[in-house]
C-alpha atoms as a PDB file:
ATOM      1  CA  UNK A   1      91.482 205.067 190.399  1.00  0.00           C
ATOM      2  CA  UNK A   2      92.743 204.855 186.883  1.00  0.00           C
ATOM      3  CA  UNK A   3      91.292 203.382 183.337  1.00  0.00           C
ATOM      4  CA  UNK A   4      91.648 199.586 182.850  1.00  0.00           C
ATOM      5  CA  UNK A   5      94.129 198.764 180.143  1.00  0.00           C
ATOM      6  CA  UNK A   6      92.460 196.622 177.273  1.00  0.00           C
ATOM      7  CA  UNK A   7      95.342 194.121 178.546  1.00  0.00           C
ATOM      8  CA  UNK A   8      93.391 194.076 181.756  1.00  0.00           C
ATOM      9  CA  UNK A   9      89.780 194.744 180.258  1.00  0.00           C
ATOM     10  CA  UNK A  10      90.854 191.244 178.322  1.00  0.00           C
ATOM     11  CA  UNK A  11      92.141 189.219 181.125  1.00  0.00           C
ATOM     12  CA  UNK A  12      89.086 190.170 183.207  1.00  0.00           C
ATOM     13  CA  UNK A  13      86.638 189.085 181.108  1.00  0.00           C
ATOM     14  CA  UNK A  14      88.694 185.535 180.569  1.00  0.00           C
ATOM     15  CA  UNK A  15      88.643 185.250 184.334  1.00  0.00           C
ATOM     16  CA  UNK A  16      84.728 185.907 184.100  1.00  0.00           C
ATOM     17  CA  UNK A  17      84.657 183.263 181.673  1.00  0.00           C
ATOM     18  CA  UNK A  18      83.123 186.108 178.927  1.00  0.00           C
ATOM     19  CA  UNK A  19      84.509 185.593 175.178  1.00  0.00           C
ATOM     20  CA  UNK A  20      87.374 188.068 174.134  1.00  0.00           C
ATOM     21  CA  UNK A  21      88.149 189.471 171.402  1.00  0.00           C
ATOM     22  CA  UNK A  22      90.980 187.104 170.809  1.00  0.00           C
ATOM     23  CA  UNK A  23      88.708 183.989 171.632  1.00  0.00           C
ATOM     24  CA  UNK A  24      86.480 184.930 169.023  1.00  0.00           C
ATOM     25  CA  UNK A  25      88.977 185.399 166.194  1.00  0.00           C
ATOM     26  CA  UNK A  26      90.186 181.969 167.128  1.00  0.00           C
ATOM     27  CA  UNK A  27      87.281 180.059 167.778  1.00  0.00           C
ATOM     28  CA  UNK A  28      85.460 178.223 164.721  1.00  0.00           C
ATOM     29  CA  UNK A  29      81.753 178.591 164.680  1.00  0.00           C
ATOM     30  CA  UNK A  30      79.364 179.280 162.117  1.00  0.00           C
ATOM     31  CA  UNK A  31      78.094 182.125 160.504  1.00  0.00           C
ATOM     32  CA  UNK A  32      75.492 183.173 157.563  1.00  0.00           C
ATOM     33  CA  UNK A  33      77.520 184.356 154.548  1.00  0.00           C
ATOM     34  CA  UNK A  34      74.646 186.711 152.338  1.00  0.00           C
ATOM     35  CA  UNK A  35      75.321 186.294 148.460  1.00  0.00           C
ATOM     36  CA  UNK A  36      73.831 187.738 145.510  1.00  0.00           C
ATOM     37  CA  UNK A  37      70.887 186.980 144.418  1.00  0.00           C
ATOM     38  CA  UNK A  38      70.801 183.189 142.743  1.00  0.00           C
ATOM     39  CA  UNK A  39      74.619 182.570 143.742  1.00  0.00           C
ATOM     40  CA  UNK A  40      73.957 180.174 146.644  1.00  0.00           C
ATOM     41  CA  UNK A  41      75.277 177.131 144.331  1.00  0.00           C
ATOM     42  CA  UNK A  42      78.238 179.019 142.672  1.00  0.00           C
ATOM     43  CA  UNK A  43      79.260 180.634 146.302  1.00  0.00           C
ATOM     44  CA  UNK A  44      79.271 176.964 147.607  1.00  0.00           C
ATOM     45  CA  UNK A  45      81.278 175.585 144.824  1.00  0.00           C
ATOM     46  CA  UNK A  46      84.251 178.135 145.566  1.00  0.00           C
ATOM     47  CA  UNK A  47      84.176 177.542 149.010  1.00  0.00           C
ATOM     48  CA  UNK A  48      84.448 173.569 148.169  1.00  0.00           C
ATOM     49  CA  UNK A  49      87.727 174.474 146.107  1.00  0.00           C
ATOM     50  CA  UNK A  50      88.983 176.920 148.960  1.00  0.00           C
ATOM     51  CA  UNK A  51      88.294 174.187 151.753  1.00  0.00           C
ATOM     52  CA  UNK A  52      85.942 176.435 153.678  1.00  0.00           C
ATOM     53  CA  UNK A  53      83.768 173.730 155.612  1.00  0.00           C
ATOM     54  CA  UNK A  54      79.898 175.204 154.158  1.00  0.00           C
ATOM     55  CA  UNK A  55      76.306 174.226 154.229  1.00  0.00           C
ATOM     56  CA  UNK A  56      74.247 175.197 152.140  1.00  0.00           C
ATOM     57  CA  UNK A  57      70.788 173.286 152.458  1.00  0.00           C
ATOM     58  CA  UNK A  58      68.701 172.411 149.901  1.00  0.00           C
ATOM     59  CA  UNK A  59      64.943 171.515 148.705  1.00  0.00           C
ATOM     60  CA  UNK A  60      63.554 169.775 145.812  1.00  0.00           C
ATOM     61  CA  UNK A  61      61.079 172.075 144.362  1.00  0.00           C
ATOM     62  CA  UNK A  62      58.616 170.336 141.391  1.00  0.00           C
ATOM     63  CA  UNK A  63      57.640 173.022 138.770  1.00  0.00           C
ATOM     64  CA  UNK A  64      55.712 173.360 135.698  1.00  0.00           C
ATOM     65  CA  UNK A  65      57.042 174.033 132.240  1.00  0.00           C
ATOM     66  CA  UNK A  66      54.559 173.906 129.577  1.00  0.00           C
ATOM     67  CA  UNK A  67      53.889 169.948 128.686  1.00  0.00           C
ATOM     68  CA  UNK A  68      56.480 168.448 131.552  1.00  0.00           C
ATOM     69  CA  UNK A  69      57.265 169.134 135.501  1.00  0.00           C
ATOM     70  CA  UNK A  70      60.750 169.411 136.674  1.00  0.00           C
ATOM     71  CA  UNK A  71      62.376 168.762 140.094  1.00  0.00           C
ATOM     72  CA  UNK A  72      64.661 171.385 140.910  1.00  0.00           C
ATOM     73  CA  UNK A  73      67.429 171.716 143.806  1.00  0.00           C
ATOM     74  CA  UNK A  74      66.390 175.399 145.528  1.00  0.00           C
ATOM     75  CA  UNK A  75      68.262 176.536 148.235  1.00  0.00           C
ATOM     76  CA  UNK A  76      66.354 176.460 151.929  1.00  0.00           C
ATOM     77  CA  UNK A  77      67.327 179.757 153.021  1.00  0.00           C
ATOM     78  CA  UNK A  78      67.531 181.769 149.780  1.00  0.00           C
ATOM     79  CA  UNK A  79      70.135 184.884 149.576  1.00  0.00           C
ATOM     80  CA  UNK A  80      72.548 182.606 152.061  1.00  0.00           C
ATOM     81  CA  UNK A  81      75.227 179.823 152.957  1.00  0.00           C
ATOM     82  CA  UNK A  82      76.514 178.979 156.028  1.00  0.00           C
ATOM     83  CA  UNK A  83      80.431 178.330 156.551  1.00  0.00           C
ATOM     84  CA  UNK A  84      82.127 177.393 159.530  1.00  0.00           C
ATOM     85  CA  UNK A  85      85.305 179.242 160.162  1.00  0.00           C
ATOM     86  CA  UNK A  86      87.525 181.472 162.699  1.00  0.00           C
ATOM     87  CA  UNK A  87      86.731 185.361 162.266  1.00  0.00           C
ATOM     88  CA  UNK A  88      90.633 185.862 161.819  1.00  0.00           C
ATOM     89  CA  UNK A  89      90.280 183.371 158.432  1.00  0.00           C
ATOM     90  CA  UNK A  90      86.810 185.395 157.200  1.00  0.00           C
ATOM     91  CA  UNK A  91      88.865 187.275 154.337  1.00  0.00           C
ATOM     92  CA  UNK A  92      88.697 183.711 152.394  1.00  0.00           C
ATOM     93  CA  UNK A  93      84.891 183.680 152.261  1.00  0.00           C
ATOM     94  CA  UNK A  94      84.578 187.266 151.684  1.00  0.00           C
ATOM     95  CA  UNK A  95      87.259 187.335 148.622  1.00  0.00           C
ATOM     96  CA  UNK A  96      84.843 184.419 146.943  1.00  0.00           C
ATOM     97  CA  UNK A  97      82.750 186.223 143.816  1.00  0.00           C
ATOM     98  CA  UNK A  98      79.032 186.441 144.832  1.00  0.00           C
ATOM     99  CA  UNK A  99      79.640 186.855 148.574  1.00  0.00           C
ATOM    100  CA  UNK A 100      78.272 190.161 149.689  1.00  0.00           C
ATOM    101  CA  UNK A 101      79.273 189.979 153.583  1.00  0.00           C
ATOM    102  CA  UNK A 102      79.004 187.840 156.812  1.00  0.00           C
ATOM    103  CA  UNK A 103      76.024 188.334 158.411  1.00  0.00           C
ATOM    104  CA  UNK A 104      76.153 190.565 161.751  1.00  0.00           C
ATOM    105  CA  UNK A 105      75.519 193.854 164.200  1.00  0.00           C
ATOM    106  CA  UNK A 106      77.366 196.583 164.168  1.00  0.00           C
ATOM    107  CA  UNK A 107      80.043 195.790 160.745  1.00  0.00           C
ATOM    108  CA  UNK A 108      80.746 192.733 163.185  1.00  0.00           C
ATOM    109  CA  UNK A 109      79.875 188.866 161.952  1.00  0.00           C
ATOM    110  CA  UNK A 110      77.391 187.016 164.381  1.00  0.00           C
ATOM    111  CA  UNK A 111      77.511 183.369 165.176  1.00  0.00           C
ATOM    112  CA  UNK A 112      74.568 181.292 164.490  1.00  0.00           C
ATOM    113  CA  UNK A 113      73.933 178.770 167.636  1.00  0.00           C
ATOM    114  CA  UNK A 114      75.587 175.636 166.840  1.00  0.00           C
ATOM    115  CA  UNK A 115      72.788 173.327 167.654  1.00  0.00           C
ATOM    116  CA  UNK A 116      70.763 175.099 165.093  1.00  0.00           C
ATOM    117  CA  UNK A 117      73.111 174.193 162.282  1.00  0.00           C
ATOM    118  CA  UNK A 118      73.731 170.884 163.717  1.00  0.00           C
ATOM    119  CA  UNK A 119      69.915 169.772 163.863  1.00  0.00           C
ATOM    120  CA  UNK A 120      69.239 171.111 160.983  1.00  0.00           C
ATOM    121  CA  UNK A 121      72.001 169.490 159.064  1.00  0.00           C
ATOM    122  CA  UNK A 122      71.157 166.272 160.500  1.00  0.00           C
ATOM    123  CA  UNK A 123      66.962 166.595 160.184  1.00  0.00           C
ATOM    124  CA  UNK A 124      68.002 166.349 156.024  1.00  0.00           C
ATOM    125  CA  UNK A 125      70.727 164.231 156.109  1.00  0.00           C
ATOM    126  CA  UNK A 126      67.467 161.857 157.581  1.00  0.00           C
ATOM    127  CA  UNK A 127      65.099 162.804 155.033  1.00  0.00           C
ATOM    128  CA  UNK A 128      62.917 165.555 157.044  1.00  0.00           C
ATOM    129  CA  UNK A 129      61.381 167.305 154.556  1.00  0.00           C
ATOM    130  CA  UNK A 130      61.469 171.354 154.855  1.00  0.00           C
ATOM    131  CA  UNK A 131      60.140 174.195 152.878  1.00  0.00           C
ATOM    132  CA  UNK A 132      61.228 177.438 153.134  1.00  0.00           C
ATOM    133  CA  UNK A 133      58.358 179.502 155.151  1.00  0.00           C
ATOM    134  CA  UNK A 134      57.494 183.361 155.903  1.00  0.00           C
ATOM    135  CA  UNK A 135      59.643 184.275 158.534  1.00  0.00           C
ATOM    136  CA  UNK A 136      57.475 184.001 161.835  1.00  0.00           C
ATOM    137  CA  UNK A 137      58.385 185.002 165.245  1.00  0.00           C
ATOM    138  CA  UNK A 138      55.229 184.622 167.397  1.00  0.00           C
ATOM    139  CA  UNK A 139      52.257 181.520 167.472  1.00  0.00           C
ATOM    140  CA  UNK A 140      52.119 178.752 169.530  1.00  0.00           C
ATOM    141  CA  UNK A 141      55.753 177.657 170.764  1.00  0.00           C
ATOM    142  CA  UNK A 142      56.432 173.811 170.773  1.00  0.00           C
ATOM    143  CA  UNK A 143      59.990 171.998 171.118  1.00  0.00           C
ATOM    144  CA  UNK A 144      61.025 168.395 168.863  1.00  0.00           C
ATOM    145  CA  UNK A 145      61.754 166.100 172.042  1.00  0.00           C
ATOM    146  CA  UNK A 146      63.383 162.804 169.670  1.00  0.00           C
ATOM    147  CA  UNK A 147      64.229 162.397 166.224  1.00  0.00           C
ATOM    148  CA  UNK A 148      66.973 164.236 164.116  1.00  0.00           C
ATOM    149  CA  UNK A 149      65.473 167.744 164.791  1.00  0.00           C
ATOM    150  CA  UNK A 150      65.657 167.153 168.922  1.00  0.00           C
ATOM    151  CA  UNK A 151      65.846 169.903 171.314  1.00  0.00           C
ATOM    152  CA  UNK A 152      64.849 172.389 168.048  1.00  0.00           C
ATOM    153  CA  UNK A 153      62.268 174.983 169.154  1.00  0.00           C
ATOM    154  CA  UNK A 154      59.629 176.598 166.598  1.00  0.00           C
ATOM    155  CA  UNK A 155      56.172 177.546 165.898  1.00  0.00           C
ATOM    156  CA  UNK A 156      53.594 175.496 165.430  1.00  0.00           C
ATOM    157  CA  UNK A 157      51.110 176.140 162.133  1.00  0.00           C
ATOM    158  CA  UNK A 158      48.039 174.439 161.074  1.00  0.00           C
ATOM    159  CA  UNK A 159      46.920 174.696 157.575  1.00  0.00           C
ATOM    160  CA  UNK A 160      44.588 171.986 155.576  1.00  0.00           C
ATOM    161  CA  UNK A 161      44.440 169.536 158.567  1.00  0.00           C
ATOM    162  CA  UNK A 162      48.556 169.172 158.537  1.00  0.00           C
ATOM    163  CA  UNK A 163      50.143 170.624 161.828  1.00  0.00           C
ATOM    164  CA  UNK A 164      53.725 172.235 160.379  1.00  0.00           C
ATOM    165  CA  UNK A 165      56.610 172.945 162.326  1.00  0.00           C
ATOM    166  CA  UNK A 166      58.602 176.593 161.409  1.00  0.00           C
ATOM    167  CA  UNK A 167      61.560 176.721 162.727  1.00  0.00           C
ATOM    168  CA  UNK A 168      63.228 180.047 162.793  1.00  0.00           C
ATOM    169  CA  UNK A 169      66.870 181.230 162.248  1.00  0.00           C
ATOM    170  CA  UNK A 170      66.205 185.008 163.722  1.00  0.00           C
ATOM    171  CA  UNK A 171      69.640 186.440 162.415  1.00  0.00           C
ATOM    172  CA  UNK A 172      69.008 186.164 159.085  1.00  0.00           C
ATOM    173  CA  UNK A 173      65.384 186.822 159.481  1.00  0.00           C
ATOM    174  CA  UNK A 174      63.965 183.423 157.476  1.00  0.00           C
ATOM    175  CA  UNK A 175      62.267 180.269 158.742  1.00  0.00           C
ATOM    176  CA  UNK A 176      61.432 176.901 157.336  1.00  0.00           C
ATOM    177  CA  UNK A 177      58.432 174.430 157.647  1.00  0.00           C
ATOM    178  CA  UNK A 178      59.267 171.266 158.235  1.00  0.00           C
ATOM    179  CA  UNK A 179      56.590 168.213 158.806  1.00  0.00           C
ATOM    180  CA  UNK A 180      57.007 166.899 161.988  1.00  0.00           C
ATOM    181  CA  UNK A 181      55.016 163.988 164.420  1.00  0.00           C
ATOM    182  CA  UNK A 182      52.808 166.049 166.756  1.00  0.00           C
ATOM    183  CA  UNK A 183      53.771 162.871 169.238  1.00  0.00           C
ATOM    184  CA  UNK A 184      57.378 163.919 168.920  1.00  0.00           C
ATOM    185  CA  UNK A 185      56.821 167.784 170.174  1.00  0.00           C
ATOM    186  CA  UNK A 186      56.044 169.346 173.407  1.00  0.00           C
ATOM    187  CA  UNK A 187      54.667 172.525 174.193  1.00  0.00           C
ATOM    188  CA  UNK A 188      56.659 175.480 175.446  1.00  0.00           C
ATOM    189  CA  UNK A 189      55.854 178.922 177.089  1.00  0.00           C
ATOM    190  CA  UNK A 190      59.048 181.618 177.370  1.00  0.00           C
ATOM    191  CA  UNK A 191      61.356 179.250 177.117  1.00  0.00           C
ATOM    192  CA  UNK A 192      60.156 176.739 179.497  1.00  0.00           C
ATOM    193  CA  UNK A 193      58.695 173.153 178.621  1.00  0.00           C
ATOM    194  CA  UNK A 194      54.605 172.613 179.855  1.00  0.00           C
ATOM    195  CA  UNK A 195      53.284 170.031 181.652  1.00  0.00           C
ATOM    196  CA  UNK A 196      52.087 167.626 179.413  1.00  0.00           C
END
């Protein structure tokens, strides 16, 4: 019995319905572009003028200068923007000053999951407010059920007598607290809702 061409290895997996190589330089998804340190805003502004379709979320941070405080606009996930795009076009983000690579395993970019991006996107867009939060991977599992954030998953965290909800984007290793109505979660175990 011989060795499978990649021809064959390629058409097998389509049949399979596994992604292909050739699916994946097609398909437009979204992926964590890591800048230089403080470039977030710049990055985004190139990508504006290349017509790369980007996110790049944002806070409003109040600090402290001597006599007067100052709102600033800091980026959510600092170090990062997101850009939705086909692998085969990823040579326009990377040629953009102050992007260091796509974020991946292996020298090869990784897809965030849509919904992710989408909830998140539309959790600001409605006002949610979100802080950027040590990156947390275990506690006490709970999932949004309504509202902009639904079907999100994340950790709940009590501190001062206000229950916060961290959600976690594990490929880039950061998380963010947003404040959400404990009426409007449920609790989950491994993946699977509780009974109530």
């Amino acid at each position: 019995m011989g060795m499978a061409t990649r021809g064959e290895f390629v058409s097998a997996a389509a049949n399979f319905g596994l992604p292909t190589e050739r699916d994946a330089s097609f398909e437009t998804l979204w992926y964590a572009a890591y800048t230089k340190a403080n470039h977030e805003k710049r990055v985004a502004q190139q990508l504006e003028l290349r017509s790369v379709e980007h996110y790049l979320p944002i806070y409003e941070s109040v600090r402290r200068w001597n006599d007067r405080r100052v709102r600033l606009q800091m980026p959510l996930f600092p170090g990062y923007v997101f850009v939705r795009l086909a692998l085969r076009e990823r040579l326009r983000v990377l040629e953009v000053p102050g992007v260091a690579r796509l974020v991946g395993f292996n020298g090869l970019p990784t897809a965030l999951p849509e919904e992710e991006i989408k909830a998140l996107r539309a959790g600001l867009v409605e006002g949610v407010r979100a802080m950027p939060h040590p990156y947390l991977t275990t506690g006490r599992r709970a999932r949004v059920k309504t509202g902009p954030l639904a079907g999100l998953e994340g950790i709940l965290v009590r501190s001062q007598k206000r229950t916060r909800f961290v959600i976690s984007l594990d490929l880039i290793l950061r998380s963010v607290a947003v404040e959400v109505d404990a009426a409007d979660l449920e609790p989950v175990w491994l993946g699977k809702i509780l009974p109530q």
